[in-house]
Structure formats: structure tokens, C-alpha cells
Protein backbone atom coordinates (compact mmCIF):
# COMPACT_ATOMS: atom_id res chain seq x y z
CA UNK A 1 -5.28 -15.16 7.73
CA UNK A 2 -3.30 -12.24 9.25
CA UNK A 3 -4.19 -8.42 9.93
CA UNK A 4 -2.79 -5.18 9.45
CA UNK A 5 -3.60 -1.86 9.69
CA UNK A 6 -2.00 1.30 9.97
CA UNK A 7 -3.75 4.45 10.14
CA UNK A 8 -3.25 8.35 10.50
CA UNK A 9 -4.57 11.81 10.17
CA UNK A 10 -3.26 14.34 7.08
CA UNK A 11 -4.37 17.68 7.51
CA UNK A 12 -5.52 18.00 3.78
CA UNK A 13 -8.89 17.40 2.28
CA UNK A 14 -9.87 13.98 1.17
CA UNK A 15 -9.90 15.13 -2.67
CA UNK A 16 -5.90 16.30 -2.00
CA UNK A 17 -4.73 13.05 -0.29
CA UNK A 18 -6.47 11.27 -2.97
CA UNK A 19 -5.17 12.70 -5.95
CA UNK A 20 -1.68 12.48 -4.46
CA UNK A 21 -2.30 8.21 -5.05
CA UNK A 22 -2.98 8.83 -8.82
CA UNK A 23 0.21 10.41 -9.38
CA UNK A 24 1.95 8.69 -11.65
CA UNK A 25 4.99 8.42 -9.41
CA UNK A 26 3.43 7.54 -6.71
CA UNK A 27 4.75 4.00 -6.34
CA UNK A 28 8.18 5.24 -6.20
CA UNK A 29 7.41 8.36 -4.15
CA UNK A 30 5.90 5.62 -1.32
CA UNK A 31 8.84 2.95 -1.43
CA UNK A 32 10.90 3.27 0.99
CA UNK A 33 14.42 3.79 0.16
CA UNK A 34 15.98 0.79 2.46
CA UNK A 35 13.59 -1.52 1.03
CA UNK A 36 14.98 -3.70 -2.36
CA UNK A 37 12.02 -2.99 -4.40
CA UNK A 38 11.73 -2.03 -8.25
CA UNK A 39 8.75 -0.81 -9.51
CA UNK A 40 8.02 -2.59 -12.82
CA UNK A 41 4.82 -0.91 -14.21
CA UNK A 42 1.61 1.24 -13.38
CA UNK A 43 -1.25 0.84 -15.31
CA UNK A 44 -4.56 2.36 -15.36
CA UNK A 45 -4.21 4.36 -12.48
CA UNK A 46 -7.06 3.40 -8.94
CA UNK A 47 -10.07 2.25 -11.18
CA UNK A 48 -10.86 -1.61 -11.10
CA UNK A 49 -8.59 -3.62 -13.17
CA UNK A 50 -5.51 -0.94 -12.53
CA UNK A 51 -2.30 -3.36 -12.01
CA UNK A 52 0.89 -2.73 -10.37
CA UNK A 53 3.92 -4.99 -10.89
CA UNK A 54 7.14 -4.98 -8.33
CA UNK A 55 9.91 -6.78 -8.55
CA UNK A 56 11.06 -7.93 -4.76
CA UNK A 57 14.56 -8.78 -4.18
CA UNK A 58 15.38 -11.58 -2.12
CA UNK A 59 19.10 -10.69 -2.06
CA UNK A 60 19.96 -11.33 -5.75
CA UNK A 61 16.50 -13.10 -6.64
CA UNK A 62 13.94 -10.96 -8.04
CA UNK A 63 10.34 -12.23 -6.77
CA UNK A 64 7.54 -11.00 -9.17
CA UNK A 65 4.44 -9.04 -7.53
CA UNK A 66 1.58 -8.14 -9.18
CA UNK A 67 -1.25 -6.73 -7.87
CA UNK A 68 -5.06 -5.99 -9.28
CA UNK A 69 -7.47 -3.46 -8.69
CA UNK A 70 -10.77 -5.22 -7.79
CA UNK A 71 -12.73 -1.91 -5.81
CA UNK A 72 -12.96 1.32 -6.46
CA UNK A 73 -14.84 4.48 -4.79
CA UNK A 74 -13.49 7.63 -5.82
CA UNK A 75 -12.53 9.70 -2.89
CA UNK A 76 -13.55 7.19 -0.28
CA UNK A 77 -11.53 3.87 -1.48
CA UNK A 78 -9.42 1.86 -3.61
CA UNK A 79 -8.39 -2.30 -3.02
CA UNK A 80 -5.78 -4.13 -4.77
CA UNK A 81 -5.36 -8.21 -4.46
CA UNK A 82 -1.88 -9.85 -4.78
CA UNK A 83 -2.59 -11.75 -8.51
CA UNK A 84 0.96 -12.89 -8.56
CA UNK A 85 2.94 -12.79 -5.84
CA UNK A 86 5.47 -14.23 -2.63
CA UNK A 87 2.26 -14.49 -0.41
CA UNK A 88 0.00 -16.91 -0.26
CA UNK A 89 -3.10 -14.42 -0.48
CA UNK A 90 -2.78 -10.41 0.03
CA UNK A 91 -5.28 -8.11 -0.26
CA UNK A 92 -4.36 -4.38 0.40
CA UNK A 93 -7.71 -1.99 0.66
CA UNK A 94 -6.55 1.57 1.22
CA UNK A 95 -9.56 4.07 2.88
CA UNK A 96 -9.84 7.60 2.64
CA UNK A 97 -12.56 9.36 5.20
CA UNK A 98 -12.93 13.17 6.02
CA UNK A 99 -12.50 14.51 9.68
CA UNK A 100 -12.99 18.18 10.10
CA UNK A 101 -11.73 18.98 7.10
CA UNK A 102 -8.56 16.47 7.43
CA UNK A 103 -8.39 13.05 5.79
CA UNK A 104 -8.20 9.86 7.86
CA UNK A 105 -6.46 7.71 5.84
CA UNK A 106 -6.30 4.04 7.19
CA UNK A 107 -4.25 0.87 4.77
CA UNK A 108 -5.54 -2.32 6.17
CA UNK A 109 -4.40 -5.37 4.45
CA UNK A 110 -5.38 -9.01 4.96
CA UNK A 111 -2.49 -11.57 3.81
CA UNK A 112 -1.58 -15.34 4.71
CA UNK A 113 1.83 -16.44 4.10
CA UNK A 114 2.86 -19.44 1.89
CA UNK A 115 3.32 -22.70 4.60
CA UNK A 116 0.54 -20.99 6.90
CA UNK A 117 -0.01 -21.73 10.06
CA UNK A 118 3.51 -22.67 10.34
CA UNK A 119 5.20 -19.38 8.42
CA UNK A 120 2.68 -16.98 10.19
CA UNK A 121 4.05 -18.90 13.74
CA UNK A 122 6.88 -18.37 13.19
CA UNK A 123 7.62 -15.33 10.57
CA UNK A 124 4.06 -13.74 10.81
CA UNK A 125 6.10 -10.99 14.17
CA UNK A 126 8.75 -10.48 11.23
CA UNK A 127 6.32 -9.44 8.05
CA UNK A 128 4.08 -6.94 11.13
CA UNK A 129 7.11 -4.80 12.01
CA UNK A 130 8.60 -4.78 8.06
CA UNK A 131 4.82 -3.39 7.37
CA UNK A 132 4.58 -0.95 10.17
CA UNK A 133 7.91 0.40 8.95
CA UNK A 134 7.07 0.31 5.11
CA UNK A 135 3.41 1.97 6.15
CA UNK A 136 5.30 4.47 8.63
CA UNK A 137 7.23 5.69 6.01
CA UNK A 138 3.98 5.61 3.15
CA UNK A 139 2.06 8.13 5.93
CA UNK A 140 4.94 10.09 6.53
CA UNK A 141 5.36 10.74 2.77
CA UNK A 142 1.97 11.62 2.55
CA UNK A 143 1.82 13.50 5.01
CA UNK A 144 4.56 16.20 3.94
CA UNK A 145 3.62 16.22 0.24
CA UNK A 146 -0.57 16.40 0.65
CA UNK A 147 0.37 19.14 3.21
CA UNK A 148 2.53 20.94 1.10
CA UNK A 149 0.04 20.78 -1.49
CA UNK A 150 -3.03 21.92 0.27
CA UNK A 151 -0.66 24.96 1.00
């Protein structure tokens, strides 16, 4: 099983930064615009049971993602698990904590890739710097539109 985290400080309340993830646009506000991803469907917003589906495009080959909401803590967290995927197991938990007034928001996501150990030896340095991109760019969006919103 692999780690990742990425984690950074938006100087907007908690409630702010949160309701910026159930906007209904969200998934395509945090894609980033280099990566070949389609956003399929949203339904039923953070709450357990919510599902996400992405198509992934491996060149011409769409890969089908789908991902559940199993947690839910309004204001504090949300989790999603891969229930159809490219990975062998992915689950994404994204954490929300105040700090002076700012959030702290921190997505940590536990994943093993199909043909571990031997993918992971040899790919797992590949996937870590495509996520700290993809997350770089998710915190940067954030950032400038909870900012913006807190005014």
C-alpha cells in the first residue's frame, strides 16, 4: 500500500472551503487542464453513498473510475473509495480543520497499484509526482476561489 498526502493552508473559514467542494462544478473546477480526464457524473453531492464517475484516457482508451462516498463529517471530512477503477485499491479521504480562523485542508489518499509490489517498484515515483502536480493544482484552485469568496 502506498501514501500520499498533500496539504496547505486557505485563509478562509472551514464552512467557506467546504462549501466550495459541494459545488456542483467542482470536479471540473479541480481537474487540471493538462490532465485527459472527463468528468462523467456527480451524484449526491459529500454525504455517504455520493459517487463520482471519470473517464481516464489512456491515449485513445477511456478507463472508467468510479468512486463512492463511504465517510462523511460535515465541515471536518469527507472519504471516497475507488469502486471501479485503474488501481488496484484507492481510497481518497479529504480533511478540513480550522487554524486561526484559516482552514487546513490536507487530501491524503492510500492506493496500491494493479501488479503491486512490482508496479509500485517500479511506477509507484511516477503516480507521486502526477499526484503532487494534480493536488498542487486542486490547492491552488482552492485557494484563489475560497479566498475570493470569503472576500
Amino acid at each position: 500500500m502506498l501514501h500520499f498526502s498533500y496539504s496547505s493552508l486557505i485563509d478562509a473559514p472551514v464552512d467557506v472551503v467546504w462549501n466550495f467542494h459541494e459545488r456542483q462544478d467542482v470536479l471540473q473546477l479541480l481537474t487540471p487542464p493538462w490532465q485527459p480526464v472527463e468528468v462523467v457524473r456527480r451524484e449526491g453531492g459529500l454525504e455517504i453513498g455520493a459517487i463520482s464517475e471519470f473517464n481516464i484516457y489512456l491515449g485513445p482508451i477511456p478507463v472508467r473510475w468510479v468512486a463512492r462516498h463511504t465517510e462523511f463529517d460535515r465541515y471536518r471530512l469527507f472519504t471516497d473509495v475507488q469502486a471501479e477503477g485503474p488501481m488496484e485499491s484507492w481510497t481518497h479521504r479529504h480533511q478540513f480543520a480550522e487554524e486561526d480562523g484559516k482552514t487546513r485542508l490536507t487530501d491524503a489518499i492510500a492506493y496500491q497499484m494493479p501488479g503491486s509490489p512490482i508496479s509500485e517498484t517500479l511506477m509507484g515515483w511516477f503516480v507521486e509526482d502526477r499526484l503532487r502536480d494534480m493536488f498542487r493544482y486542486r490547492h491552488e484552485v482552492t485557494k484563489r476561489e475560497c479566498e475570493e469568496m470569503r472576500g
